[in-house]
PDB file of N, CA and C in Angstrom:
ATOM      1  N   UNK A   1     214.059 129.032 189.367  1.00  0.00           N
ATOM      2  CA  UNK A   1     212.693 129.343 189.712  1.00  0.00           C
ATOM      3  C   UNK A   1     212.278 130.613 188.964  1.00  0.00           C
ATOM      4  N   UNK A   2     210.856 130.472 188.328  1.00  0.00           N
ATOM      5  CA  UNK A   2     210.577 131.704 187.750  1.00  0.00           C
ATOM      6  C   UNK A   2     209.842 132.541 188.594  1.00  0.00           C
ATOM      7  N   UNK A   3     209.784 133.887 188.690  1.00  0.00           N
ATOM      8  CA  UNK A   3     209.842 134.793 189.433  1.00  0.00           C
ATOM      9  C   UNK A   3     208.225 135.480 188.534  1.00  0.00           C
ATOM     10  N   UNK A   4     206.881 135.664 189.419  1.00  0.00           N
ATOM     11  CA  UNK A   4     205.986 136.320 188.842  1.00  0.00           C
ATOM     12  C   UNK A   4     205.579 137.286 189.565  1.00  0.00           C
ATOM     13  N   UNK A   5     205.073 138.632 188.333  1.00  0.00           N
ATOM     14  CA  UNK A   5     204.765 139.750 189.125  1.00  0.00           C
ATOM     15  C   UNK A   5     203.093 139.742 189.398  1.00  0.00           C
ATOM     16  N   UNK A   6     202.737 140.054 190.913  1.00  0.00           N
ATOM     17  CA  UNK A   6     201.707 140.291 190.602  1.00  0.00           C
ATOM     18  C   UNK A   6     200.344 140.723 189.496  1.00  0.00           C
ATOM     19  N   UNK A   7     200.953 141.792 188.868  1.00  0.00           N
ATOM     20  CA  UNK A   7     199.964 142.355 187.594  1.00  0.00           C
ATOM     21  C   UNK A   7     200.521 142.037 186.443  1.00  0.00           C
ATOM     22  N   UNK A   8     200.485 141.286 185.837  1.00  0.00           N
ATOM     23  CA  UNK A   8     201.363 140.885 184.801  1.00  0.00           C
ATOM     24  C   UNK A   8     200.535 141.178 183.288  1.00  0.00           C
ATOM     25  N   UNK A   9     201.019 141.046 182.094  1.00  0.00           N
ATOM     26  CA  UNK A   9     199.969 141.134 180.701  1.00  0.00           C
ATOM     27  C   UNK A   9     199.636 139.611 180.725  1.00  0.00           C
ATOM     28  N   UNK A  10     199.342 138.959 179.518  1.00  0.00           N
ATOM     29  CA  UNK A  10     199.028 137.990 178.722  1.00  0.00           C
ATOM     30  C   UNK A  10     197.653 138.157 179.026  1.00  0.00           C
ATOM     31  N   UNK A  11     197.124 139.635 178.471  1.00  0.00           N
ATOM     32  CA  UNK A  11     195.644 139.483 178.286  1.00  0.00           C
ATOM     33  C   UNK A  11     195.185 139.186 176.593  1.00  0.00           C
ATOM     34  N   UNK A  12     195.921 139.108 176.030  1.00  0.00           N
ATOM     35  CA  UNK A  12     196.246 138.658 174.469  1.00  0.00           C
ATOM     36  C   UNK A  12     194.432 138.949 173.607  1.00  0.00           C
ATOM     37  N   UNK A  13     194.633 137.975 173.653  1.00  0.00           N
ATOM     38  CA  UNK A  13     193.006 137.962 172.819  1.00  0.00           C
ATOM     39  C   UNK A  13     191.878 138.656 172.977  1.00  0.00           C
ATOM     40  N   UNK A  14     192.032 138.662 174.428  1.00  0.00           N
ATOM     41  CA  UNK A  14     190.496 138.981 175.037  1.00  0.00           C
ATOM     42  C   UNK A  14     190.503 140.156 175.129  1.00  0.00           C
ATOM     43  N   UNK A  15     191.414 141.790 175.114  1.00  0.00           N
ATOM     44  CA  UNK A  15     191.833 142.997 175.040  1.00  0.00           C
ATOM     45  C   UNK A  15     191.860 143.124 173.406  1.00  0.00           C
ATOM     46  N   UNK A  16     192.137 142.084 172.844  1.00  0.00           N
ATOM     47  CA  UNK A  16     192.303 142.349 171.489  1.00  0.00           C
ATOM     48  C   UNK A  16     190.393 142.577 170.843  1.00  0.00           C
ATOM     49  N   UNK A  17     189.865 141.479 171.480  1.00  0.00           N
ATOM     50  CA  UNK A  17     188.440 141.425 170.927  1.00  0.00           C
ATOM     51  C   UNK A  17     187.719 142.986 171.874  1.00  0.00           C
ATOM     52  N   UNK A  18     187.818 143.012 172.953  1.00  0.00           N
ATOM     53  CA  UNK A  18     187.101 144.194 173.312  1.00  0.00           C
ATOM     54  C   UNK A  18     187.624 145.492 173.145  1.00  0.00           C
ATOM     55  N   UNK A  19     188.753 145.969 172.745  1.00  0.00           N
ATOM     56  CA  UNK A  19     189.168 147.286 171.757  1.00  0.00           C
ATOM     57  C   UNK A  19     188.487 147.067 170.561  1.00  0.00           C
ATOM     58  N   UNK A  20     188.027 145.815 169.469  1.00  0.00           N
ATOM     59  CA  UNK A  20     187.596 145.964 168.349  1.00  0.00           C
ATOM     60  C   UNK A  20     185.875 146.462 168.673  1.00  0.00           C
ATOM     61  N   UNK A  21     185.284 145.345 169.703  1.00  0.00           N
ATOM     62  CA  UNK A  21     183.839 145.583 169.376  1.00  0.00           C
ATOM     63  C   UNK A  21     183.591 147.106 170.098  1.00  0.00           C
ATOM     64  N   UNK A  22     183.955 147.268 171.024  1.00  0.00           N
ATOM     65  CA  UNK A  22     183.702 148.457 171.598  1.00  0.00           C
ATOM     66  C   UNK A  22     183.960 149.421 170.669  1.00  0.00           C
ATOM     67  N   UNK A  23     184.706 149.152 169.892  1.00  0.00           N
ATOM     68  CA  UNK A  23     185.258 150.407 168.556  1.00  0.00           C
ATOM     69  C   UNK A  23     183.981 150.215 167.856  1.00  0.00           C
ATOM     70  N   UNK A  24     183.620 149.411 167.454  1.00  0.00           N
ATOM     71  CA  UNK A  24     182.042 148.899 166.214  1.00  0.00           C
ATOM     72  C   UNK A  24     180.966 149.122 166.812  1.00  0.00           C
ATOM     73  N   UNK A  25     180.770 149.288 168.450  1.00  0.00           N
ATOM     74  CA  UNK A  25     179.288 149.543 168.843  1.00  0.00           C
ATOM     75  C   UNK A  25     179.682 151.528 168.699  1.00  0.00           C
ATOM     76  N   UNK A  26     180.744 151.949 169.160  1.00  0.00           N
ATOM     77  CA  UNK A  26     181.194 153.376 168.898  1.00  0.00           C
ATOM     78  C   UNK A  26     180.915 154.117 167.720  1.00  0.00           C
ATOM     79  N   UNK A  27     181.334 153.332 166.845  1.00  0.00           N
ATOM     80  CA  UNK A  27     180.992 153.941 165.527  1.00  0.00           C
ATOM     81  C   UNK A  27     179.640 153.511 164.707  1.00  0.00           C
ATOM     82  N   UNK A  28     178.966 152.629 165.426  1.00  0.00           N
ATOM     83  CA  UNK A  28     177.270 152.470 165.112  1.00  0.00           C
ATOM     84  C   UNK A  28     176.627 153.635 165.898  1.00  0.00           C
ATOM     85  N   UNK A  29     177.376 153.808 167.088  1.00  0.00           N
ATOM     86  CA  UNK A  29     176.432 154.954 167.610  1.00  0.00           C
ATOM     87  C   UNK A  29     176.842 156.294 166.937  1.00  0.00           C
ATOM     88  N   UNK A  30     177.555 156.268 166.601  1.00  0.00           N
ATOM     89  CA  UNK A  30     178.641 157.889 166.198  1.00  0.00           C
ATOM     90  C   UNK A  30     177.235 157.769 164.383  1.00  0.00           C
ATOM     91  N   UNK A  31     177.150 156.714 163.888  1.00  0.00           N
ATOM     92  CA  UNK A  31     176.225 156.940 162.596  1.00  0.00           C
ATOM     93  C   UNK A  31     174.850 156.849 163.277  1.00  0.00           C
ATOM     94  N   UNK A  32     174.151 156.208 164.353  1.00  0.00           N
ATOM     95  CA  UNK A  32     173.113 156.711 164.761  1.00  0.00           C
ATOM     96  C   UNK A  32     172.895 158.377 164.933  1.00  0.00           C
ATOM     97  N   UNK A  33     173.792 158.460 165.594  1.00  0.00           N
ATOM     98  CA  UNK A  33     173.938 160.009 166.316  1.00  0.00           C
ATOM     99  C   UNK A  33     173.666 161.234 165.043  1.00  0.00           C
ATOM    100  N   UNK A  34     174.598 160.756 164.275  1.00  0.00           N
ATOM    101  CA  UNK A  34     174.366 161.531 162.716  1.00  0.00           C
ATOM    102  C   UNK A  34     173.180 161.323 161.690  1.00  0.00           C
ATOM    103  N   UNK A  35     172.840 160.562 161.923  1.00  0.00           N
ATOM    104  CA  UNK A  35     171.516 160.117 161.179  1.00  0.00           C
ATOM    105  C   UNK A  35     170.144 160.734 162.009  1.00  0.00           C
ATOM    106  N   UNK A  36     170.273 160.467 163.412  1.00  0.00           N
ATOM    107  CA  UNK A  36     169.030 161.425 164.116  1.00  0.00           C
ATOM    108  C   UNK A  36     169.267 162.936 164.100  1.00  0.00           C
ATOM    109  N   UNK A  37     170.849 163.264 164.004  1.00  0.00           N
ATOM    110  CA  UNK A  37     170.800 164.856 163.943  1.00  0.00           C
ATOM    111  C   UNK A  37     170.555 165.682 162.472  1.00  0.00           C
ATOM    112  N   UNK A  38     170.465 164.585 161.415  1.00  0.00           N
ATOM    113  CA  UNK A  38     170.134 165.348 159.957  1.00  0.00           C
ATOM    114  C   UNK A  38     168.853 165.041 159.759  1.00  0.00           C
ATOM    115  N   UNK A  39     168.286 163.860 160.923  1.00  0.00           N
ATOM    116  CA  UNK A  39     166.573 163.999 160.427  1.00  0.00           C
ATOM    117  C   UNK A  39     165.803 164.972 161.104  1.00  0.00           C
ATOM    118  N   UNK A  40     166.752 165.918 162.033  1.00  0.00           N
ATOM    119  CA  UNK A  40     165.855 166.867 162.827  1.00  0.00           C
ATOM    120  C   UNK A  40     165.416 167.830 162.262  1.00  0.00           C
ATOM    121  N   UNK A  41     163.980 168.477 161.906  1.00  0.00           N
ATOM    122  CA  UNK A  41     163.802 169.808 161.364  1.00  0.00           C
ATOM    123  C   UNK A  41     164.697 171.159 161.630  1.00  0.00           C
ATOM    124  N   UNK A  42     164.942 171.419 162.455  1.00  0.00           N
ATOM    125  CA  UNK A  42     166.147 172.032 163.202  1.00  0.00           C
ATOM    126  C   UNK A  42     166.912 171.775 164.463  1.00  0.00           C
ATOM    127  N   UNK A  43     168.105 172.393 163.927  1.00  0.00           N
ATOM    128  CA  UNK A  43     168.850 171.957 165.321  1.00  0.00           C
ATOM    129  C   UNK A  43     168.916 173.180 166.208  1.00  0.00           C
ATOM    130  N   UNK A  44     167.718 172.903 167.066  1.00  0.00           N
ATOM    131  CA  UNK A  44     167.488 174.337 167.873  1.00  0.00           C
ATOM    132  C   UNK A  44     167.598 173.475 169.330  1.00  0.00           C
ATOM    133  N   UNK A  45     167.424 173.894 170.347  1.00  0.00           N
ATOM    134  CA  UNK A  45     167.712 173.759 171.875  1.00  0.00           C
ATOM    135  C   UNK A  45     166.300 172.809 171.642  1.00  0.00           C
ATOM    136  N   UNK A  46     165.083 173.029 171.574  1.00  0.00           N
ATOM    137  CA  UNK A  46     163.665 172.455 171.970  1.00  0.00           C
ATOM    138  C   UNK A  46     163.797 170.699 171.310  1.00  0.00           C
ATOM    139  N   UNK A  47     164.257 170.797 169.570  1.00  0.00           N
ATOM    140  CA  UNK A  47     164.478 169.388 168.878  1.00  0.00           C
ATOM    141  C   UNK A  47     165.325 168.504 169.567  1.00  0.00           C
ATOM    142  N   UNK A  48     166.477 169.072 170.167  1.00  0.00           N
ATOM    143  CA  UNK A  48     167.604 168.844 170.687  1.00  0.00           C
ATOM    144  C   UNK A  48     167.190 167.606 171.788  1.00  0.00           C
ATOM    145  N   UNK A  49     166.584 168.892 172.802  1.00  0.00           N
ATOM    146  CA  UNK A  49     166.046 168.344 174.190  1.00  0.00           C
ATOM    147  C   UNK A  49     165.076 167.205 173.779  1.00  0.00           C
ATOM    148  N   UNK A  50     164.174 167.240 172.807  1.00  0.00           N
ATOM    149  CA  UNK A  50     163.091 166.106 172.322  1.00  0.00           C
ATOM    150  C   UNK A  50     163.648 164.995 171.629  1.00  0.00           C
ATOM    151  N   UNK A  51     164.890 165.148 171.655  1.00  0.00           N
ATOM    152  CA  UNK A  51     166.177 163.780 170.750  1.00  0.00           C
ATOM    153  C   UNK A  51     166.492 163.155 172.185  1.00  0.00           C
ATOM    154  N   UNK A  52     166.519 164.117 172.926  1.00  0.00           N
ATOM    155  CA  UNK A  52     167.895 163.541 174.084  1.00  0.00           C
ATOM    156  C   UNK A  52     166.369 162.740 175.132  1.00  0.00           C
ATOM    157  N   UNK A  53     165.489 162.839 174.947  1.00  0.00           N
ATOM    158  CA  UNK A  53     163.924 162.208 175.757  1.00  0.00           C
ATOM    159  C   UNK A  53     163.449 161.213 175.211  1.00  0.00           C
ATOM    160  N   UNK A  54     163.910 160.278 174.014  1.00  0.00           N
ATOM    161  CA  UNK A  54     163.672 159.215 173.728  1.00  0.00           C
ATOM    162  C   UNK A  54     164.548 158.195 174.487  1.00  0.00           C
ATOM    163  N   UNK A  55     164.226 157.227 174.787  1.00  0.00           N
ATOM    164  CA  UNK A  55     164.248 155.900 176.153  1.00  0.00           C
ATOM    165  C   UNK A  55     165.955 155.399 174.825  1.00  0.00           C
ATOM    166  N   UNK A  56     165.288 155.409 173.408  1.00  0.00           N
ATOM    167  CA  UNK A  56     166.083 154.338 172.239  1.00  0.00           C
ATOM    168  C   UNK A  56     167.256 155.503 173.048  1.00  0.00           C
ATOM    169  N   UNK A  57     167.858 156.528 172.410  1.00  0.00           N
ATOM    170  CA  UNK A  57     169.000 157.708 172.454  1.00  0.00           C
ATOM    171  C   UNK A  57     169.822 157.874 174.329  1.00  0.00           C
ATOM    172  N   UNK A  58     168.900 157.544 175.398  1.00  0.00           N
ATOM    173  CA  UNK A  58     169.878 157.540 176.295  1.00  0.00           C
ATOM    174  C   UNK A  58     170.120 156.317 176.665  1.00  0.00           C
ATOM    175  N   UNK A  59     169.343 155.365 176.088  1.00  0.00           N
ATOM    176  CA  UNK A  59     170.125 153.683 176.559  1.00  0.00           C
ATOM    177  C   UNK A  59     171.464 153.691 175.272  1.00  0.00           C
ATOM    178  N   UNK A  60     171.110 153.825 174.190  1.00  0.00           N
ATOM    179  CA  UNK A  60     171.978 154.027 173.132  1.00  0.00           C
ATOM    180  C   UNK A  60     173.784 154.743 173.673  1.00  0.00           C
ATOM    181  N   UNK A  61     173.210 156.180 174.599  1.00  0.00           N
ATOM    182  CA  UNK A  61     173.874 157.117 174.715  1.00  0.00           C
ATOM    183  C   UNK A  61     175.140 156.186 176.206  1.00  0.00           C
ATOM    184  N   UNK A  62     174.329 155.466 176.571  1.00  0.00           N
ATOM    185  CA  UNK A  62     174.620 155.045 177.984  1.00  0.00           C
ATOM    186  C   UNK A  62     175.735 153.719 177.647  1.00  0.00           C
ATOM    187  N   UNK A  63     175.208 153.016 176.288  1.00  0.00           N
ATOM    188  CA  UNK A  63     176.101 151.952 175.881  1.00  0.00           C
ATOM    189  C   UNK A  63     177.369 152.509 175.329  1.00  0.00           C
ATOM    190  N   UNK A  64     177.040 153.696 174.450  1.00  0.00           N
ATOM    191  CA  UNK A  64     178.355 153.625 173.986  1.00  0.00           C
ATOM    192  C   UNK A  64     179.307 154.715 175.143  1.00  0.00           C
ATOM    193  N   UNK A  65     178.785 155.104 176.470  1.00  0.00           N
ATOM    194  CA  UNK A  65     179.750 155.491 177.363  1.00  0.00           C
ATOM    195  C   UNK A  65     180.261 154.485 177.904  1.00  0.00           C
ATOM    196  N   UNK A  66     179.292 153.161 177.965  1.00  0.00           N
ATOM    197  CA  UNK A  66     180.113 151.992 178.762  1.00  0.00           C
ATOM    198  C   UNK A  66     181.634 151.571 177.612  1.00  0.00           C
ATOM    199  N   UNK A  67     181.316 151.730 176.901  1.00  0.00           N
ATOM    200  CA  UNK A  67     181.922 151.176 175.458  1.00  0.00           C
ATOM    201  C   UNK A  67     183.258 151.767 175.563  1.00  0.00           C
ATOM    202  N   UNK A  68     183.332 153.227 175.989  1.00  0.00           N
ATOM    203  CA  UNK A  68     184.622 154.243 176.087  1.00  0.00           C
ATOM    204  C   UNK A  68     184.666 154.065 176.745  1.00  0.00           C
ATOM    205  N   UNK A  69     183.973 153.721 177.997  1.00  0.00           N
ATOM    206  CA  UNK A  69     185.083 153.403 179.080  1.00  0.00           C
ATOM    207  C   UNK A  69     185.656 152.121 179.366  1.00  0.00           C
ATOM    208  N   UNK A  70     185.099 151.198 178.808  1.00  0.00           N
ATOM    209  CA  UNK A  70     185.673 149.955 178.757  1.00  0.00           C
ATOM    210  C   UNK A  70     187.161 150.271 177.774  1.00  0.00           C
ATOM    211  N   UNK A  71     186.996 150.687 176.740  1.00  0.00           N
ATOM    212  CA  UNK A  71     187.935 151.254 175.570  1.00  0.00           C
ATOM    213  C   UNK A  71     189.109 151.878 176.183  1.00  0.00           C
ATOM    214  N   UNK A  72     188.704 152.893 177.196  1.00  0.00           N
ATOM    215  CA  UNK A  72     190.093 153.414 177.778  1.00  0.00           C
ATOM    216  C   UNK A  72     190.531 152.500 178.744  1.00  0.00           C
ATOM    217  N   UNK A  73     189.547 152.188 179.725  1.00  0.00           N
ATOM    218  CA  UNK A  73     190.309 151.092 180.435  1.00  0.00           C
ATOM    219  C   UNK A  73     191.476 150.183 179.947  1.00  0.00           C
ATOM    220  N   UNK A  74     191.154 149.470 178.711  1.00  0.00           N
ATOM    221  CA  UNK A  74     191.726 148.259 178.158  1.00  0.00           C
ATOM    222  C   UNK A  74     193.013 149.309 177.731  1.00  0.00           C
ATOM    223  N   UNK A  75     193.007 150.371 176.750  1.00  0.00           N
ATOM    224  CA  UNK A  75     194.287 151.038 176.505  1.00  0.00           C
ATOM    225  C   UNK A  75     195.027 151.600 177.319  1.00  0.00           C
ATOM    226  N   UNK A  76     194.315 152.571 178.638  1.00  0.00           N
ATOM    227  CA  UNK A  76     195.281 153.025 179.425  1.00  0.00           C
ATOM    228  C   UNK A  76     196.236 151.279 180.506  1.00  0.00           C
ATOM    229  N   UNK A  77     195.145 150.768 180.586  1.00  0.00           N
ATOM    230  CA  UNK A  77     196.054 149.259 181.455  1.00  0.00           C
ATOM    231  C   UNK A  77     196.926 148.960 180.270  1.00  0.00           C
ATOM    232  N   UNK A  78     197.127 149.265 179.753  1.00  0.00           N
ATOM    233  CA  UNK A  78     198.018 148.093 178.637  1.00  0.00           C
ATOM    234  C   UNK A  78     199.326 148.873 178.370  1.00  0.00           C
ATOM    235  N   UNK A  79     198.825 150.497 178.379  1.00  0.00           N
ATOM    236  CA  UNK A  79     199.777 151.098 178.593  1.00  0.00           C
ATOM    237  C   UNK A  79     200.529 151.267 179.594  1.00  0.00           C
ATOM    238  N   UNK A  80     199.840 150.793 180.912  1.00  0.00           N
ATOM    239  CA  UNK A  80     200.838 151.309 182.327  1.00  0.00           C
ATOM    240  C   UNK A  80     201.634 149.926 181.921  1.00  0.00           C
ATOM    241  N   UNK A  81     201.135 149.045 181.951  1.00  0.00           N
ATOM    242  CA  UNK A  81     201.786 147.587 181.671  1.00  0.00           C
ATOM    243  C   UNK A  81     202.686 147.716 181.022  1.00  0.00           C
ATOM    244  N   UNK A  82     203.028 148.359 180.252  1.00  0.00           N
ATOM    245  CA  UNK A  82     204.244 148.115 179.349  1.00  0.00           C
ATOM    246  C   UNK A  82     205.080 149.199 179.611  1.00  0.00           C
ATOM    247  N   UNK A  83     204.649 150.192 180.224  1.00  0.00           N
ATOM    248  CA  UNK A  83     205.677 151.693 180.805  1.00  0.00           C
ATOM    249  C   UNK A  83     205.512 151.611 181.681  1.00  0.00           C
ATOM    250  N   UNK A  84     204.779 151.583 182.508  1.00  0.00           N
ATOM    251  CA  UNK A  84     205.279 151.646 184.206  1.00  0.00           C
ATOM    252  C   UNK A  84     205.732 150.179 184.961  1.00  0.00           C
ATOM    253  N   UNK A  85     206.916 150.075 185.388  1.00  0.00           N
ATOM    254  CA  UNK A  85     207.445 148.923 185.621  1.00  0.00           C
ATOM    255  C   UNK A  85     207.572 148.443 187.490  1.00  0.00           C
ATOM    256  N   UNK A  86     207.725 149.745 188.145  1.00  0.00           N
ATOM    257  CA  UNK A  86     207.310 149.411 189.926  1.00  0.00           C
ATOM    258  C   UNK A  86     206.007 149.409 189.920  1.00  0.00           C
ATOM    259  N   UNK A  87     205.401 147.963 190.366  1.00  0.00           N
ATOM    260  CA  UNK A  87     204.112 147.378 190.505  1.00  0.00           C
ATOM    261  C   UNK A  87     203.491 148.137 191.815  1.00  0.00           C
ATOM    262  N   UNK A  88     204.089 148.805 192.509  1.00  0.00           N
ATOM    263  CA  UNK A  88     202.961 149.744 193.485  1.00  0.00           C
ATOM    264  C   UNK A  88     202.408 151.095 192.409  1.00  0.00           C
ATOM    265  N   UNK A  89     203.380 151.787 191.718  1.00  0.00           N
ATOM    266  CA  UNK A  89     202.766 152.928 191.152  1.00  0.00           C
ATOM    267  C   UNK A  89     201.608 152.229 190.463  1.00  0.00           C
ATOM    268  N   UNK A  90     202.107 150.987 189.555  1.00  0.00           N
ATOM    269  CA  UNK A  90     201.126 150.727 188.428  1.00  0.00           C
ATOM    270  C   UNK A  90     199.900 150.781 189.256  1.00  0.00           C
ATOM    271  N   UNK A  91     199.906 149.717 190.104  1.00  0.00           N
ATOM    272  CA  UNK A  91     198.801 149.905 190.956  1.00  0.00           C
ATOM    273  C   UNK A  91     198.094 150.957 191.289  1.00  0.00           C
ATOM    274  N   UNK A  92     198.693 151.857 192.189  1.00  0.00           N
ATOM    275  CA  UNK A  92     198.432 152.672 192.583  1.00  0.00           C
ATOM    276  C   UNK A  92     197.312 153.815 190.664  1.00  0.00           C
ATOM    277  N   UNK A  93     198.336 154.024 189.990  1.00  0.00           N
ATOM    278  CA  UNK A  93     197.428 154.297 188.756  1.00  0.00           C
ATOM    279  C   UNK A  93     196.031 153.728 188.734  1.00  0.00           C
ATOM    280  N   UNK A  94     196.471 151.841 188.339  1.00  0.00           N
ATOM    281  CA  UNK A  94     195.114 151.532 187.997  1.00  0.00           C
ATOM    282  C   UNK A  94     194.294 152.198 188.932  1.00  0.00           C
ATOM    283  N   UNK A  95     194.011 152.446 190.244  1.00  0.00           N
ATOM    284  CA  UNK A  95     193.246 152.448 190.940  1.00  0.00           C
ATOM    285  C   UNK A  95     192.569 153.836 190.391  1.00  0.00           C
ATOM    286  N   UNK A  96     193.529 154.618 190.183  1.00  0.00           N
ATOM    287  CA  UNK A  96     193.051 156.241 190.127  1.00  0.00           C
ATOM    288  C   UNK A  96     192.377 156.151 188.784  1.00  0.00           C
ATOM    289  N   UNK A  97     192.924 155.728 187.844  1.00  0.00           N
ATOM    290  CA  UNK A  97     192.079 155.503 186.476  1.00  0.00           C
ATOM    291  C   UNK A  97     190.520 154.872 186.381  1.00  0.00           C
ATOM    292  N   UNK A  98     190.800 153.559 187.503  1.00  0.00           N
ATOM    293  CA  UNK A  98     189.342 152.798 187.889  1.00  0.00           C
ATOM    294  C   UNK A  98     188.558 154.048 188.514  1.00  0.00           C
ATOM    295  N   UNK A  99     188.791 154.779 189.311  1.00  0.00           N
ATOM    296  CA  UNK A  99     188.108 155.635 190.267  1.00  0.00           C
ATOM    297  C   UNK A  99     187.352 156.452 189.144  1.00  0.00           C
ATOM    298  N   UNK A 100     188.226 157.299 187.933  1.00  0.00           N
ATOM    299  CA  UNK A 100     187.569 158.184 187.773  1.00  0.00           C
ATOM    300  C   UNK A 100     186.931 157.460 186.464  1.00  0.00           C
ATOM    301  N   UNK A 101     186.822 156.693 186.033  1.00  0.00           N
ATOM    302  CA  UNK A 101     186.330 156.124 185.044  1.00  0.00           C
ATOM    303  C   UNK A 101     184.487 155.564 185.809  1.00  0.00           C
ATOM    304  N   UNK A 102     184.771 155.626 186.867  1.00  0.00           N
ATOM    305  CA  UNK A 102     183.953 154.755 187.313  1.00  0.00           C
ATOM    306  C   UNK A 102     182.613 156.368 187.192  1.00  0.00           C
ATOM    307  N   UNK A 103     183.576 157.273 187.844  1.00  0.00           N
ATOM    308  CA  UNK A 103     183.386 159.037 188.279  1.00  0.00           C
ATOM    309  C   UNK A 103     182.501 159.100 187.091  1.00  0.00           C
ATOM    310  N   UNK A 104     182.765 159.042 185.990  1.00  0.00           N
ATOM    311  CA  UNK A 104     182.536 159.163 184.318  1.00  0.00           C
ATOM    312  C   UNK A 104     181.579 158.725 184.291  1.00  0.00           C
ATOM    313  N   UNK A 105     181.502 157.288 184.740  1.00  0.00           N
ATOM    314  CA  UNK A 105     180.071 156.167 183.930  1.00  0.00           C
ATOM    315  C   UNK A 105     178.771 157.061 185.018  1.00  0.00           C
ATOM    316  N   UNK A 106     179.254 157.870 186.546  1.00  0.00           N
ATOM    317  CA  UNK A 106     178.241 157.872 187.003  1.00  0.00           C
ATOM    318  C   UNK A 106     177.611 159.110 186.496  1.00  0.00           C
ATOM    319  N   UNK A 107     178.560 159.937 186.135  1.00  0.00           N
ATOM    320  CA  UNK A 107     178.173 161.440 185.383  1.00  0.00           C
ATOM    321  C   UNK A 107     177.469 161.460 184.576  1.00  0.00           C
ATOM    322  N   UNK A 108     177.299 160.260 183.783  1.00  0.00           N
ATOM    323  CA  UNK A 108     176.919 160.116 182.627  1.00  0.00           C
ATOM    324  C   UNK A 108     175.644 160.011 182.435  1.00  0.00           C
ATOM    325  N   UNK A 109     175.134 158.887 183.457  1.00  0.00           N
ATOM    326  CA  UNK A 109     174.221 158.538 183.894  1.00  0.00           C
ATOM    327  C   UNK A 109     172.947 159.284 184.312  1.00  0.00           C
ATOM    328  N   UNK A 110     174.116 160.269 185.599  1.00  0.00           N
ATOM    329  CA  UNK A 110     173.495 161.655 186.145  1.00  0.00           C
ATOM    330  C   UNK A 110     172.645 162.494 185.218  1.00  0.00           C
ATOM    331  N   UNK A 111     174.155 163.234 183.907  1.00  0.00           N
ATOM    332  CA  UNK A 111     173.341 163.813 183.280  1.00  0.00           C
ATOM    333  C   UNK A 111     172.187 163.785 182.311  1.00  0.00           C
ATOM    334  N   UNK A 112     172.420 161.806 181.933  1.00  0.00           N
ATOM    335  CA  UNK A 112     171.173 161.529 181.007  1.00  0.00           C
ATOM    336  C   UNK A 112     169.761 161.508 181.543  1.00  0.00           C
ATOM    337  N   UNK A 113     169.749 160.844 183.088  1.00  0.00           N
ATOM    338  CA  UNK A 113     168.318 160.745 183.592  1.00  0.00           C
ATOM    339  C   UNK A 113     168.102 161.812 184.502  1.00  0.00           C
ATOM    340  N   UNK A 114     169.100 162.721 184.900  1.00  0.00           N
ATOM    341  CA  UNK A 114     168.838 164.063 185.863  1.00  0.00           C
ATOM    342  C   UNK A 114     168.820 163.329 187.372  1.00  0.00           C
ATOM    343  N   UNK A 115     169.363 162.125 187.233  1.00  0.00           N
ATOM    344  CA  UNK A 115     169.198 161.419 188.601  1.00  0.00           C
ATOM    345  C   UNK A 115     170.135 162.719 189.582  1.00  0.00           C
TER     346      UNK A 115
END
């Protein structure tokens, strides 16, 4: 009889495709980001604040936080998976990793709309 662990890998493909695109929407925003900061007349506090108040720059700003955190998610799980081997710690991890990741997306949020 084969013996299965609760949390197991064979996320194969589908970890494989969302580390790539999440990497490609990352680095579209990382050349957005650079392209609006060399078209600014200066980079003073006032231009700054009038970059960060366009609707395009915090939905932009908001995707590619989902993007890293999807990104770490997929690497830190893959890593407990393959180093941590008692399925309560792993657990116990994912959970703390989910928590503050989650902590992250809301910070993020916070600080873009001042909610």
């Amino acid at each position: 009889m084969v013996r299965r662990e609760a949390i197991g890998a064979h996320y194969g493909l589908r970890d494989w495709l969302a580390q790539r695109v999440t990497a490609v929407v990352m680095a579209v925003y990382t050349l957005l980001l650079i392209v609006a900061l060399l078209g600014l007349p200066r980079l003073d506090f006032q231009h700054w604040k009038a970059l960060w108040e366009l609707p395009l720059m915090r939905f932009a700003t908001v995707l590619f936080a989902l993007c890293l955190l999807l990104h770490a998610w997929v690497g830190v799980r893959n890593i407990f998976m393959d180093y941590i081997k008692p399925t309560g710690l792993r657990l116990t991890l994912y959970a703390l990793v989910i928590l503050a990741l989650i902590w992250f997306g809301v910070w993020t949020v916070q600080i873009l709309w001042g909610v």
